[in-house]
Each structure stands twice: as structure tokens, then as C-alpha cells.
Protein backbone atom coordinates (compact mmCIF):
# COMPACT_ATOMS: atom_id res chain seq x y z
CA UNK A 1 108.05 96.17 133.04
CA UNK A 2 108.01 99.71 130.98
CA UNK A 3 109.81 99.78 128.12
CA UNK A 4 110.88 102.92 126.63
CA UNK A 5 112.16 103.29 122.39
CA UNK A 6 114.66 105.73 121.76
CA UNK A 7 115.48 106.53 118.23
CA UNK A 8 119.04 107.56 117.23
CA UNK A 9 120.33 109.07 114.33
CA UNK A 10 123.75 109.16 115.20
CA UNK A 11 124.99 105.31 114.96
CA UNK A 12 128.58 106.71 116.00
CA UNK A 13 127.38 106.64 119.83
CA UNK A 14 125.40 103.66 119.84
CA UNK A 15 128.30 101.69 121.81
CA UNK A 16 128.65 104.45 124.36
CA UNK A 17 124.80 104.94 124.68
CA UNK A 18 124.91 100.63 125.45
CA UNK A 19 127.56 101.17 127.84
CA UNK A 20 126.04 103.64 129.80
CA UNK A 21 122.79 101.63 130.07
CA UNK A 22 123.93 98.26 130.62
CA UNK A 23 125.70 100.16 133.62
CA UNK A 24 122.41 100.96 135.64
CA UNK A 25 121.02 98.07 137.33
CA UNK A 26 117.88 97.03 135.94
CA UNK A 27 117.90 98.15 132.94
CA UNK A 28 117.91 95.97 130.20
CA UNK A 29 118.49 96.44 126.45
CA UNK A 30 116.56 94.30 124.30
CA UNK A 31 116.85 93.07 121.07
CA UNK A 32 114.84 93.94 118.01
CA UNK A 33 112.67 91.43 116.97
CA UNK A 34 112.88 91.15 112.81
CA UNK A 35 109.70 91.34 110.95
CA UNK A 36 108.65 88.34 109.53
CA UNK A 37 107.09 89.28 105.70
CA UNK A 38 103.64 88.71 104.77
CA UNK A 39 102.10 87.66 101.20
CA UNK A 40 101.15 91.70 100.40
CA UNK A 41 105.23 92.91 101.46
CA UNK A 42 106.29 90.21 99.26
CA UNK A 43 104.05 91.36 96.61
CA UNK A 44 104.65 94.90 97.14
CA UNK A 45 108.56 93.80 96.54
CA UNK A 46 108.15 92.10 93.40
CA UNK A 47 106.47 95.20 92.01
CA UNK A 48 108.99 97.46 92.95
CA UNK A 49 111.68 94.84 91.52
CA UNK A 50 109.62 95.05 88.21
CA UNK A 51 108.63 91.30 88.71
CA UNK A 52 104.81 92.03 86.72
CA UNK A 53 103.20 90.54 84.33
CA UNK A 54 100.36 92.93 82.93
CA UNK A 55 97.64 91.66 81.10
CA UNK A 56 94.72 93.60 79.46
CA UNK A 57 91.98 90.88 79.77
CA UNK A 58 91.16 87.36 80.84
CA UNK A 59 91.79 86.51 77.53
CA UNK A 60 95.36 87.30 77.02
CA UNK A 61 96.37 85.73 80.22
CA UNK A 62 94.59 82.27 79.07
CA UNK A 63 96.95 82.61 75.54
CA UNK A 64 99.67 83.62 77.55
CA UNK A 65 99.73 80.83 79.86
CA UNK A 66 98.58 78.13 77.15
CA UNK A 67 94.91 77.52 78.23
């Protein structure tokens, strides 16, 4: 089986573009598969969301977290 991506900008003519491929026999429109997140994309969230602690040594984090 080939598979082929097509990227559109214009979401307005999705429906149409669906219509006219679902018409041709043998073509297929698949759905898209959702990423499932990884350790580093939920990291890479929680720094954008300003979820951080900074610490500037070893020392600081011990006091910090009562060791």
C-alpha cells in the first residue's frame, strides 16, 4: 500500500477534499495516529509552563527539601 500526506492550509475544504477521495475506489483516508508524550516533552512542558525549581548547588536543594 503507498500512502501519500498532503498538507492543507485551508481547513475550509477539508470536507470537500474527503468527499472527493472517499469517492475513488481504493482509496482510503486514514486517521492520524496521536502522539503519545515521552518523559523529555513532558519536561520540556513544564518548563515552558514555568513549573522550575532552580537551585544554585547541591546544597540548597538538600535545605530546600529538608535533608
Amino acid at each position: 500500500m503507498t500512502q501519500i500526506t498532503i498538507n492543507i492550509e485551508d481547513k475550509s475544504i477539508l470536507p470537500h477534499l474527503k468527499k472527493i477521495l472517499n469517492a475513488i475506489e481504493g482509496v482510503s483516508i486514514a486517521k492520524p495516529s496521536k502522539r503519545k508524550k515521552c518523559g523529555i516533552d513532558d519536561a520540556l512542558d513544564d518548563i515552558k509552563a514555568g513549573r522550575v525549581t532552580h537551585f544554585d548547588n547541591v546544597d540548597d536543594m538538600f535545605k530546600a527539601f529538608g535533608i
